[in-house]
PDB file of N, CA and C in Angstrom:
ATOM      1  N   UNK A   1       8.258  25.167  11.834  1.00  0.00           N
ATOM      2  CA  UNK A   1       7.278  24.101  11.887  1.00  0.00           C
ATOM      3  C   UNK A   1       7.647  23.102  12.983  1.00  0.00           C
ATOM      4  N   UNK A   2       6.387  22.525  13.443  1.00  0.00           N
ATOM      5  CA  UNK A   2       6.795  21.225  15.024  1.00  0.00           C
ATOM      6  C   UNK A   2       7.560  20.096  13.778  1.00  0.00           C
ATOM      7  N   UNK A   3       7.469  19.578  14.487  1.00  0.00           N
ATOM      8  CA  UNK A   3       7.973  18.280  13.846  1.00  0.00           C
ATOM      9  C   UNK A   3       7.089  17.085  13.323  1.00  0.00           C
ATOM     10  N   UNK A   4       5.600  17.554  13.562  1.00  0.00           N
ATOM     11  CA  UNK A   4       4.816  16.470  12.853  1.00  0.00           C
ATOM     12  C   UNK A   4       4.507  17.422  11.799  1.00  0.00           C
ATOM     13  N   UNK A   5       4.659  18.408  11.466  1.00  0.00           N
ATOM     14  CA  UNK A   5       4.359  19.234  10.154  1.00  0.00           C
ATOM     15  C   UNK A   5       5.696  19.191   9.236  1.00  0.00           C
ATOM     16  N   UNK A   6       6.700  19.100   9.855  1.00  0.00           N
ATOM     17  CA  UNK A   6       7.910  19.322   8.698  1.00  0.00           C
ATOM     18  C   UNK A   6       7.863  17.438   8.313  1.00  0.00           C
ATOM     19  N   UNK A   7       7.245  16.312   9.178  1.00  0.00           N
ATOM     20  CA  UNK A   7       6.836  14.886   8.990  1.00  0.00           C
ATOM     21  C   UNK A   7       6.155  14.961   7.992  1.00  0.00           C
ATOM     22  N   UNK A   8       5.179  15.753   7.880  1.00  0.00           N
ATOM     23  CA  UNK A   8       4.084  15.469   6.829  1.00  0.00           C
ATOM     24  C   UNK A   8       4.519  16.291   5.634  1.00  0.00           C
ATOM     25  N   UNK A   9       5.349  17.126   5.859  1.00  0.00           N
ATOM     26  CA  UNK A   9       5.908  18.123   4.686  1.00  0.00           C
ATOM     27  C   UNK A   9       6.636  17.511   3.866  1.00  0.00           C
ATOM     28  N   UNK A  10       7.101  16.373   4.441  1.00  0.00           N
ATOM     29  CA  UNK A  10       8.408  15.932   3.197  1.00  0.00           C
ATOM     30  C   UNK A  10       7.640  14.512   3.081  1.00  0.00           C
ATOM     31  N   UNK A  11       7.050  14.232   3.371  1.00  0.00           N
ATOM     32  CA  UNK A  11       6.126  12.977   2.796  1.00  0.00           C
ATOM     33  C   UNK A  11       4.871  13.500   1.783  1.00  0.00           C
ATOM     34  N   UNK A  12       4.380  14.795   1.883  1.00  0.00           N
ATOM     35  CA  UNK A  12       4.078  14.961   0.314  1.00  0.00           C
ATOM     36  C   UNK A  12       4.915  15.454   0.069  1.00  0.00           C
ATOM     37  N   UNK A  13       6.214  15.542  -0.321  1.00  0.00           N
ATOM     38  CA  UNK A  13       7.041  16.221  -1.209  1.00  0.00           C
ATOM     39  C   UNK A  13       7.653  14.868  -2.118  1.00  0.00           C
ATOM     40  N   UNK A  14       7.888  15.375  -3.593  1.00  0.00           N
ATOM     41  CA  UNK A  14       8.442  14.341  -4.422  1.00  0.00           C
ATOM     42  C   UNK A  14       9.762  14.657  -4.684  1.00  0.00           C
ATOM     43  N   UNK A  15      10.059  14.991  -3.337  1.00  0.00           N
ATOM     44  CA  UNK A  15      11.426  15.375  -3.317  1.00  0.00           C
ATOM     45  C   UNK A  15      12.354  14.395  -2.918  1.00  0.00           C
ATOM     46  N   UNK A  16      11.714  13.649  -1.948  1.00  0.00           N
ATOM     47  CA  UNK A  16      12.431  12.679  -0.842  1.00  0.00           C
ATOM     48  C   UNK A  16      12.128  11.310  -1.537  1.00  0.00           C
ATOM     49  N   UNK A  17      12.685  10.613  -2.032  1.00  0.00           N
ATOM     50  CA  UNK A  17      12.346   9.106  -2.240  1.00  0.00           C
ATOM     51  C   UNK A  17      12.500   8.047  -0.662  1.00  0.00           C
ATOM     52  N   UNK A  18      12.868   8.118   0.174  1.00  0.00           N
ATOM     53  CA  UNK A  18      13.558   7.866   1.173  1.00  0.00           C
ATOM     54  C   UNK A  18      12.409   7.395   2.218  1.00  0.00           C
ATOM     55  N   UNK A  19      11.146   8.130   2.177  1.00  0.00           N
ATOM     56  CA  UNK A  19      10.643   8.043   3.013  1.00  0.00           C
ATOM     57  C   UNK A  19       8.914   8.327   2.502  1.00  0.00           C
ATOM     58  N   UNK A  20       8.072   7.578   2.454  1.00  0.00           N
ATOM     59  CA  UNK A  20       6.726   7.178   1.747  1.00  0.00           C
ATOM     60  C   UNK A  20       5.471   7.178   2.919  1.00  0.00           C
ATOM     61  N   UNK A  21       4.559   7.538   2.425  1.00  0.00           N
ATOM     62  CA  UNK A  21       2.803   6.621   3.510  1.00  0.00           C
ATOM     63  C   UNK A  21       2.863   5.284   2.629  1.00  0.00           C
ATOM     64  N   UNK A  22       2.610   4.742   3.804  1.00  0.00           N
ATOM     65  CA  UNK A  22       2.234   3.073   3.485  1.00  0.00           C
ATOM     66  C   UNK A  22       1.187   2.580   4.004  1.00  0.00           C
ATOM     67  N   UNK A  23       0.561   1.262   3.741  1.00  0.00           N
ATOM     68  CA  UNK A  23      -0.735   1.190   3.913  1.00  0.00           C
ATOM     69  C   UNK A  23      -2.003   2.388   3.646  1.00  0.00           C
ATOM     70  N   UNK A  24      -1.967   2.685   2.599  1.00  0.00           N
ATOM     71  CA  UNK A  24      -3.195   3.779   2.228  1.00  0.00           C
ATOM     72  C   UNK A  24      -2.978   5.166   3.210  1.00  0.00           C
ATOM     73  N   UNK A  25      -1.828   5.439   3.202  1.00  0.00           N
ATOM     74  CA  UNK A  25      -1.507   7.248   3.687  1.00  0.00           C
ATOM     75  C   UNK A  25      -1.911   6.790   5.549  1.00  0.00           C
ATOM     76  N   UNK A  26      -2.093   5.943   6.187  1.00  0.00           N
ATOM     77  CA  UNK A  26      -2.030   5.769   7.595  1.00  0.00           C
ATOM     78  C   UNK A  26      -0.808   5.403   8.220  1.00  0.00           C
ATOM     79  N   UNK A  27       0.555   5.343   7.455  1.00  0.00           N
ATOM     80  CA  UNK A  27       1.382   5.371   8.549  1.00  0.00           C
ATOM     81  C   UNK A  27       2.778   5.647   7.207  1.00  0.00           C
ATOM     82  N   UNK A  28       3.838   5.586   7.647  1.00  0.00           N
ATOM     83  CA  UNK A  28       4.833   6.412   7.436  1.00  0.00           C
ATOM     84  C   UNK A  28       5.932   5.416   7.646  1.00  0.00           C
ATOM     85  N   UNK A  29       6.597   5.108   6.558  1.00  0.00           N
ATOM     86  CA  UNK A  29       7.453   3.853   5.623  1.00  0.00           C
ATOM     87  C   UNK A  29       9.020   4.824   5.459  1.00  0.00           C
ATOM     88  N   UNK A  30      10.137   4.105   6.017  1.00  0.00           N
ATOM     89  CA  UNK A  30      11.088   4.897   5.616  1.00  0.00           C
ATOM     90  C   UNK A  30      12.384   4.324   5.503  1.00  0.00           C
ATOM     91  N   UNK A  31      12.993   4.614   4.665  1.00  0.00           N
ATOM     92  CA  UNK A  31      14.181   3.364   4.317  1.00  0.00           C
ATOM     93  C   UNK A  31      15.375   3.999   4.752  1.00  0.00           C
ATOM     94  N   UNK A  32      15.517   3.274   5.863  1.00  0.00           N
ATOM     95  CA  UNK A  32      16.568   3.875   6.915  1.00  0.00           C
ATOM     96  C   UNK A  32      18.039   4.601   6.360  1.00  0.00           C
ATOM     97  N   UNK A  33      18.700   3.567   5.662  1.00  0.00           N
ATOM     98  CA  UNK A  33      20.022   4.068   4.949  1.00  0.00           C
ATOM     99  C   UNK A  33      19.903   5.112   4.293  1.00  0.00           C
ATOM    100  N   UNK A  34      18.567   5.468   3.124  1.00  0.00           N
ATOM    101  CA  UNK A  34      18.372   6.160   2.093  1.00  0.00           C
ATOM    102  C   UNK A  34      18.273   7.878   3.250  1.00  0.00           C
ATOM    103  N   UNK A  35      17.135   7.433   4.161  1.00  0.00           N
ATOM    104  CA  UNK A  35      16.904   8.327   4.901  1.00  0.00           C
ATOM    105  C   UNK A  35      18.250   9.199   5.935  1.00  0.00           C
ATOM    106  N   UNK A  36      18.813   8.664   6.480  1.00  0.00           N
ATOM    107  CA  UNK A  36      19.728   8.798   6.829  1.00  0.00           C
ATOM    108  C   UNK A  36      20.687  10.113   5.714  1.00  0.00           C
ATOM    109  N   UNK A  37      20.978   9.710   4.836  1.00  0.00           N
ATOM    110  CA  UNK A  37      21.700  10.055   4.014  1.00  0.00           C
ATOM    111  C   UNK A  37      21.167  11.607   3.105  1.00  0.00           C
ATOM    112  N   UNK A  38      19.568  11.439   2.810  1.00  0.00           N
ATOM    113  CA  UNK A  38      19.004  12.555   2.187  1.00  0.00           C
ATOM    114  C   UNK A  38      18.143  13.397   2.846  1.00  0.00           C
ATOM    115  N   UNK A  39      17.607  13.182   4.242  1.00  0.00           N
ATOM    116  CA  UNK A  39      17.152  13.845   5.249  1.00  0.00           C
ATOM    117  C   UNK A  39      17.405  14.177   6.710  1.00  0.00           C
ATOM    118  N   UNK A  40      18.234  14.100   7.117  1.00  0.00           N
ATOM    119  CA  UNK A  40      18.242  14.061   8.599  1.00  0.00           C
ATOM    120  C   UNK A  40      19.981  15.142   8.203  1.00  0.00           C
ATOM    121  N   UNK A  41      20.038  15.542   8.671  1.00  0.00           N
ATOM    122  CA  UNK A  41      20.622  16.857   9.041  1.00  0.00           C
ATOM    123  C   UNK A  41      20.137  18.026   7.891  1.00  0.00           C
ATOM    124  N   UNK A  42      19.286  17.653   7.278  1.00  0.00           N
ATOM    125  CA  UNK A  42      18.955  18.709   5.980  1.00  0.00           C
ATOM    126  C   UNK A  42      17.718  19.262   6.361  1.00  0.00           C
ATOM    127  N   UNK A  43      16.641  18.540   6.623  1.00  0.00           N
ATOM    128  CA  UNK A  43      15.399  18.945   6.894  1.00  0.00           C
ATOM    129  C   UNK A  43      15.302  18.969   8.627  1.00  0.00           C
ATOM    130  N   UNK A  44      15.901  17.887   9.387  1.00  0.00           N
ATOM    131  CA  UNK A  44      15.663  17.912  10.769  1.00  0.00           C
ATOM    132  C   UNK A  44      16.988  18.411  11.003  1.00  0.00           C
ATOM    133  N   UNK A  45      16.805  18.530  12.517  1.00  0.00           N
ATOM    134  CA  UNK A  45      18.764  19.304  12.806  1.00  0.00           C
ATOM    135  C   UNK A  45      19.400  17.941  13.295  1.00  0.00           C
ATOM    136  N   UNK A  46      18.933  16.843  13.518  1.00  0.00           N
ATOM    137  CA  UNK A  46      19.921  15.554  13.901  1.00  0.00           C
ATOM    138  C   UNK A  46      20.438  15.140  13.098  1.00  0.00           C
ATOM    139  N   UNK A  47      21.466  14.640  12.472  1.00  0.00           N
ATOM    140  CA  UNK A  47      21.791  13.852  12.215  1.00  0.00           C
ATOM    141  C   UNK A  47      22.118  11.984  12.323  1.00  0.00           C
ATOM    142  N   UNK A  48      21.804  11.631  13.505  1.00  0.00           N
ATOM    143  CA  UNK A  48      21.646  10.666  14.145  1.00  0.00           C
ATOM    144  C   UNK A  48      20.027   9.545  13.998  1.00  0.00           C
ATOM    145  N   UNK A  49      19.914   8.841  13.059  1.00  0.00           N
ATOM    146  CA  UNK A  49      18.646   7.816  13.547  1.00  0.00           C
ATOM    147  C   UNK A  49      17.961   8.025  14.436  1.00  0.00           C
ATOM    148  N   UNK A  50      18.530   7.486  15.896  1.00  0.00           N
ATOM    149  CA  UNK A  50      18.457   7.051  17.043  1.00  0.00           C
ATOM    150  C   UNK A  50      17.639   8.006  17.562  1.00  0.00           C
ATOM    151  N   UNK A  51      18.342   9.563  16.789  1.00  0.00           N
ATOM    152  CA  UNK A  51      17.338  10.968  17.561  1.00  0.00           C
ATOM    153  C   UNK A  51      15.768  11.226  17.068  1.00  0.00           C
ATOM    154  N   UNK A  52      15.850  10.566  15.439  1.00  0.00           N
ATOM    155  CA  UNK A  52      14.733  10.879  14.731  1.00  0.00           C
ATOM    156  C   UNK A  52      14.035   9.830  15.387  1.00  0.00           C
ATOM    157  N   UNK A  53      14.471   8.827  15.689  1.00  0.00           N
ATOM    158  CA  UNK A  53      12.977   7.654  16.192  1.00  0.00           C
ATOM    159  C   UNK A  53      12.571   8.150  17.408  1.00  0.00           C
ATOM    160  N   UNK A  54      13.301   8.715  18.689  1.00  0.00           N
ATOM    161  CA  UNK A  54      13.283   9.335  19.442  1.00  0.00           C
ATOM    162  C   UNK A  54      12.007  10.581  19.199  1.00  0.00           C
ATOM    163  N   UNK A  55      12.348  11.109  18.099  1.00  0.00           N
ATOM    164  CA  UNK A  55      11.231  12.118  18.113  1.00  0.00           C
ATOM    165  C   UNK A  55       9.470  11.602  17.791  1.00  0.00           C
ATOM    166  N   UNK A  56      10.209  10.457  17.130  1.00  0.00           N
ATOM    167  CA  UNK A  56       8.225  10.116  16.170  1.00  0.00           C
ATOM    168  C   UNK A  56       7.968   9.698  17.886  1.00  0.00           C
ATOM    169  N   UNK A  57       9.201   8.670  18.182  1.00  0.00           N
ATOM    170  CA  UNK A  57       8.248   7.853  19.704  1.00  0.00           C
ATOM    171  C   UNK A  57       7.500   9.061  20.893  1.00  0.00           C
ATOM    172  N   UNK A  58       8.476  10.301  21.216  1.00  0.00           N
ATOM    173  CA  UNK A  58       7.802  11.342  21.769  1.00  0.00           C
ATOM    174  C   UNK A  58       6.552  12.265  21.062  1.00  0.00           C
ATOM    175  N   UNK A  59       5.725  11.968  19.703  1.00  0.00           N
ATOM    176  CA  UNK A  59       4.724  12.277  19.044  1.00  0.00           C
ATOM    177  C   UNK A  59       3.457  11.081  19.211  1.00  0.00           C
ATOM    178  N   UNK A  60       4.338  10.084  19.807  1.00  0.00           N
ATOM    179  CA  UNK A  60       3.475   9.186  19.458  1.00  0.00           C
ATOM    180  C   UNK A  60       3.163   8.003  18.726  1.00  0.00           C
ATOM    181  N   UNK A  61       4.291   7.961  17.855  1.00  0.00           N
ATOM    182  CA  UNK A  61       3.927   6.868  16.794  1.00  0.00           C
ATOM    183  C   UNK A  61       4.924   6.173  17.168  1.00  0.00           C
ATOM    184  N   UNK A  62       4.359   4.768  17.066  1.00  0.00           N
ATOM    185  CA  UNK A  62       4.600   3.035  17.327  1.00  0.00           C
ATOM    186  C   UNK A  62       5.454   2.464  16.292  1.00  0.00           C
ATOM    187  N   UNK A  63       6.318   1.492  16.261  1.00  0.00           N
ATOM    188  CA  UNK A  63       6.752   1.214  15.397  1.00  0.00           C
ATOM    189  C   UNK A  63       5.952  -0.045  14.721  1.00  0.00           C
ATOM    190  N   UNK A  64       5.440  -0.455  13.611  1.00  0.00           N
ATOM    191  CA  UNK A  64       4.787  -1.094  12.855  1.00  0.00           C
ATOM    192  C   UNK A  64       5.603  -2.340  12.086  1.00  0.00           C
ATOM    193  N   UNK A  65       4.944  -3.295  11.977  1.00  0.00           N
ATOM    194  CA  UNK A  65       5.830  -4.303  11.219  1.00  0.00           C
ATOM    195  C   UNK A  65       5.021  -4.564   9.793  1.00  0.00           C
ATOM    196  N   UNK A  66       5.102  -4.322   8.619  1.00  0.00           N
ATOM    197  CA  UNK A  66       4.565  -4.179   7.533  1.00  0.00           C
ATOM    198  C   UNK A  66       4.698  -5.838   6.637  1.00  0.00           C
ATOM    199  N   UNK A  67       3.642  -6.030   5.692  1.00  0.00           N
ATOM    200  CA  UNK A  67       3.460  -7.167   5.501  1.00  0.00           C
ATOM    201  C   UNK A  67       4.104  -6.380   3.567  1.00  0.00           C
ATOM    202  N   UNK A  68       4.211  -6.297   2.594  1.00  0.00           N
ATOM    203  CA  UNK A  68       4.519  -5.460   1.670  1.00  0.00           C
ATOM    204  C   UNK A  68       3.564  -6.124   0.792  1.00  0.00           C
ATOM    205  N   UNK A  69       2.960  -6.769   0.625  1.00  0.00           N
ATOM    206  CA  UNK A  69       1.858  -7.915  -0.195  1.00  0.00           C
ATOM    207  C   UNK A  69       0.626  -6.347  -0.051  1.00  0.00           C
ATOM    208  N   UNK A  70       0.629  -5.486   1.157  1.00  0.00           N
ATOM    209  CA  UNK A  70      -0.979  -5.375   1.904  1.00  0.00           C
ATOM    210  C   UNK A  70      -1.208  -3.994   1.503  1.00  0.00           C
ATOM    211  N   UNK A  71      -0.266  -3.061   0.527  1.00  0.00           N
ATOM    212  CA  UNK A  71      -0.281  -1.882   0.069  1.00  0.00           C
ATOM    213  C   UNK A  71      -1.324  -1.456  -0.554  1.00  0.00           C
ATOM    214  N   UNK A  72      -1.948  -0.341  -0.468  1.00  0.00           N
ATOM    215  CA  UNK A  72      -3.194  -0.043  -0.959  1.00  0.00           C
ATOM    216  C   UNK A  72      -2.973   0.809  -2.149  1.00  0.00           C
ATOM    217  N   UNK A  73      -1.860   1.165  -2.684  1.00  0.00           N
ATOM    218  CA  UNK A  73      -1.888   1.597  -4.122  1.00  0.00           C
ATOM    219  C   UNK A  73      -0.666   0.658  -4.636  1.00  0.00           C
ATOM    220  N   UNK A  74      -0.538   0.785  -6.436  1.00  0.00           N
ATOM    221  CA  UNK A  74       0.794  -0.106  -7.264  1.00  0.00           C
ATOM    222  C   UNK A  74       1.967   1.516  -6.396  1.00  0.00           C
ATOM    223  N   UNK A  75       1.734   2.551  -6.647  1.00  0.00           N
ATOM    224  CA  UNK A  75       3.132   3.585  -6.479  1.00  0.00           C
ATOM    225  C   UNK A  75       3.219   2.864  -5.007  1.00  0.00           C
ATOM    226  N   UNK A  76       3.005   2.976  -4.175  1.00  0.00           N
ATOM    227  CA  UNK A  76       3.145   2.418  -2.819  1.00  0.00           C
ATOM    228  C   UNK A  76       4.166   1.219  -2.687  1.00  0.00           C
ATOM    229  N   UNK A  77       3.085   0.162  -3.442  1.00  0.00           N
ATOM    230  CA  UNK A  77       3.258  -1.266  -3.276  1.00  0.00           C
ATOM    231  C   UNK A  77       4.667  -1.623  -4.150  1.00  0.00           C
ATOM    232  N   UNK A  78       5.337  -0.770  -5.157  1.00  0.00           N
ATOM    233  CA  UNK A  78       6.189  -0.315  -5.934  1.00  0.00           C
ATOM    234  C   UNK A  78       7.170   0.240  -4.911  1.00  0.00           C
ATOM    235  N   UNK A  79       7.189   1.346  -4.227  1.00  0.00           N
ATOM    236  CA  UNK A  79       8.088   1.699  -3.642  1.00  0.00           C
ATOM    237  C   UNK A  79       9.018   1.084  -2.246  1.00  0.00           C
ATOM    238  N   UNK A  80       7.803   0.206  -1.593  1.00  0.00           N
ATOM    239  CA  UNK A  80       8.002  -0.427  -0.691  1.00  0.00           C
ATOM    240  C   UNK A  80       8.904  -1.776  -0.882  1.00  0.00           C
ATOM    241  N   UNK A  81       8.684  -2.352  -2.496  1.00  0.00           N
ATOM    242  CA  UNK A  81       9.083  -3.066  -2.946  1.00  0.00           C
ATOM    243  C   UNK A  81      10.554  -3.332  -3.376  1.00  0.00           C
ATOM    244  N   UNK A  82      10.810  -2.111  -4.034  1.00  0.00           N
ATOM    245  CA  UNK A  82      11.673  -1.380  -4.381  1.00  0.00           C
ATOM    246  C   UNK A  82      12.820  -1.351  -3.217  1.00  0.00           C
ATOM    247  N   UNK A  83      12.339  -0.878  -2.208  1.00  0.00           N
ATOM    248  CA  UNK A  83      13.133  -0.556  -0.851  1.00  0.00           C
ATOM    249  C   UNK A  83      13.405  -1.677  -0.267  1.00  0.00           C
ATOM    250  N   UNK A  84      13.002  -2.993  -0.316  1.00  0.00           N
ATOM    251  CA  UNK A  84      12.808  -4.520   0.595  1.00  0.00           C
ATOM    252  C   UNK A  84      14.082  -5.018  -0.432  1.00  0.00           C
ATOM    253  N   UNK A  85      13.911  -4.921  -1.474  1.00  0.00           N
ATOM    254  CA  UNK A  85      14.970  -5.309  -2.614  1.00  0.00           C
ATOM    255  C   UNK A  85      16.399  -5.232  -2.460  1.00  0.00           C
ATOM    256  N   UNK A  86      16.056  -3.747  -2.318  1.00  0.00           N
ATOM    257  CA  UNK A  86      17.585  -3.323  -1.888  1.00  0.00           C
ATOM    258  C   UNK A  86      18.652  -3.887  -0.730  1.00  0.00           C
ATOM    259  N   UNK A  87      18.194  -4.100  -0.109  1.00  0.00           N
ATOM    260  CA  UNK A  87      18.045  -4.994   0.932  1.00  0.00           C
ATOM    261  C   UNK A  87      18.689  -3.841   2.143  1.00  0.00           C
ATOM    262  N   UNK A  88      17.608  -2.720   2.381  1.00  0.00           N
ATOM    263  CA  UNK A  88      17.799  -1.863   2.789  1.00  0.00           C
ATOM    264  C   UNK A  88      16.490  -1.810   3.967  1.00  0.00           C
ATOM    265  N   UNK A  89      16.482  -1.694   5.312  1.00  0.00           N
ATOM    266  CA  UNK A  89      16.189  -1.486   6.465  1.00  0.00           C
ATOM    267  C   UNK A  89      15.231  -0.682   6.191  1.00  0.00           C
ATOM    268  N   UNK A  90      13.927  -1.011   5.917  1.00  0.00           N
ATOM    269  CA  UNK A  90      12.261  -0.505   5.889  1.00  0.00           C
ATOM    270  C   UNK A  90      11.589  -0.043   7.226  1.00  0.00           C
ATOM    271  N   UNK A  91      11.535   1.063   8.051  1.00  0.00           N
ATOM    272  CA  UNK A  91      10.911   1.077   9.370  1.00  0.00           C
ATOM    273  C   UNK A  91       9.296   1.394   8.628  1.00  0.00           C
ATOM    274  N   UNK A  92       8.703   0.835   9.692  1.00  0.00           N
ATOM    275  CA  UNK A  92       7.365   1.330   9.688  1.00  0.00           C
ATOM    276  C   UNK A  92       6.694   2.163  10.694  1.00  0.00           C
ATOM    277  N   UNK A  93       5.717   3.119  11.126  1.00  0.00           N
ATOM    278  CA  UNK A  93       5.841   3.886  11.760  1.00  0.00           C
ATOM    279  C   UNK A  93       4.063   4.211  11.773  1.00  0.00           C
ATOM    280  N   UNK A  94       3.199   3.976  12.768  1.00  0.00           N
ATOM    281  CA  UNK A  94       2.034   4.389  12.623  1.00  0.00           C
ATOM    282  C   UNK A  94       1.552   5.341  13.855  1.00  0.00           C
ATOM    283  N   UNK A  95       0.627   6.236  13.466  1.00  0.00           N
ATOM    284  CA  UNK A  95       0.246   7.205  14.675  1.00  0.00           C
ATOM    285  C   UNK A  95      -1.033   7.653  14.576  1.00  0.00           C
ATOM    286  N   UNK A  96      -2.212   7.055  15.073  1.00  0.00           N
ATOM    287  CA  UNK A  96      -3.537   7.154  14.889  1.00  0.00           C
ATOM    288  C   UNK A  96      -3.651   8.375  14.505  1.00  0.00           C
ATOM    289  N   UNK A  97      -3.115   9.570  14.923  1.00  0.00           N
ATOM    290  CA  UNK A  97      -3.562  10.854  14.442  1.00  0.00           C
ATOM    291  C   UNK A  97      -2.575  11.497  13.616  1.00  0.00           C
ATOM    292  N   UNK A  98      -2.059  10.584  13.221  1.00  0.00           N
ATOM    293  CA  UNK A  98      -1.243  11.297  11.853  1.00  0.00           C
ATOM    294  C   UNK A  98      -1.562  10.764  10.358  1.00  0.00           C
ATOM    295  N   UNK A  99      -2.063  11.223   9.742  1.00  0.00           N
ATOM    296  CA  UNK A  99      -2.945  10.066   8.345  1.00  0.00           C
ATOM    297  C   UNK A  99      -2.701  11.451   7.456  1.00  0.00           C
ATOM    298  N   UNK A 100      -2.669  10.416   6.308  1.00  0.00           N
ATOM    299  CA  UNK A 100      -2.786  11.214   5.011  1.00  0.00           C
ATOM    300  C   UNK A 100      -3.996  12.322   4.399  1.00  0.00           C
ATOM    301  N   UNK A 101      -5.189  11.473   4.655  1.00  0.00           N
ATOM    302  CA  UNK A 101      -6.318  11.560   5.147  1.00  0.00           C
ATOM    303  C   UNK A 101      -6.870  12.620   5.959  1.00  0.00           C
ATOM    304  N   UNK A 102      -6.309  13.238   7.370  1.00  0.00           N
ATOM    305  CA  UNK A 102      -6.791  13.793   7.914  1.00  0.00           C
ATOM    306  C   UNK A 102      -5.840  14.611   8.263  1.00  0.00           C
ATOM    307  N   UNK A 103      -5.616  15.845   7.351  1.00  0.00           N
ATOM    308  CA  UNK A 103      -4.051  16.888   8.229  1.00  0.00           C
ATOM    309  C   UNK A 103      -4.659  17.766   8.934  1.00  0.00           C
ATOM    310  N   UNK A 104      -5.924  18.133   9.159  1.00  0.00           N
ATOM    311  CA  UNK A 104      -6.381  18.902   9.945  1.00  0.00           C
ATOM    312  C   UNK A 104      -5.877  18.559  11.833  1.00  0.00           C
ATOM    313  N   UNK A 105      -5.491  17.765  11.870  1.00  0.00           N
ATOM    314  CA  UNK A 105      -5.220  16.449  12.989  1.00  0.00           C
ATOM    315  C   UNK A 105      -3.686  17.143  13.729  1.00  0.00           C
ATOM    316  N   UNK A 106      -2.924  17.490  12.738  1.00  0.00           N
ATOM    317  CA  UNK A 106      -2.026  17.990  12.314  1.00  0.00           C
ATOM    318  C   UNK A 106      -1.722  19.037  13.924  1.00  0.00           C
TER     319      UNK A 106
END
């Protein structure tokens, strides 16, 4: 799989807590430490952050600054919450043609 399909693969999976859609399935919420730790040499071959942001920025997607009040579901607005708490490093991540919404896009 490219890498915006194995993206969208583990964001529906209820496998990963680590990494969520935010704002109503249009962009892609991920709690850096958690992530780090339960995805990135397991599902991607980096191990390194620096490489995974590297990849969304060569797909395309922007980094986003999230308001956590503006969540369009409670599981969302819950998880995001959850993650700000911790006091754990929330990226946000949006890419007009990557949506929950539309995987045909894909």
């Amino acid at each position: 799989l490219c890498f915006p399909q194995r993206l969208w693969k583990i964001l529906e999976s209820s496998e990963f807590r680590s990494i969520w859609w935010g704002v109503g399935g249009t962009c892609v919420a991920i709690n850096e430490e958690l992530f780090q730790q339960e995805v990135l040499g397991r599902v991607f071959s980096t191990q390194k952050m620096k490489s995974f942001i590297r990849q969304l920025n060569t797909y395309g997607f922007t980094k986003v600054y999230q308001d956590f009040q503006s969540s369009a579901s409670l599981p969302e607005f819950l998880a995001e919450e959850a993650a700000a708490s911790s006091h754990s490093k929330v990226l946000y991540y949006y890419n007009p043609s990557f949506s929950r919404e539309r995987p045909q896009l894909l």
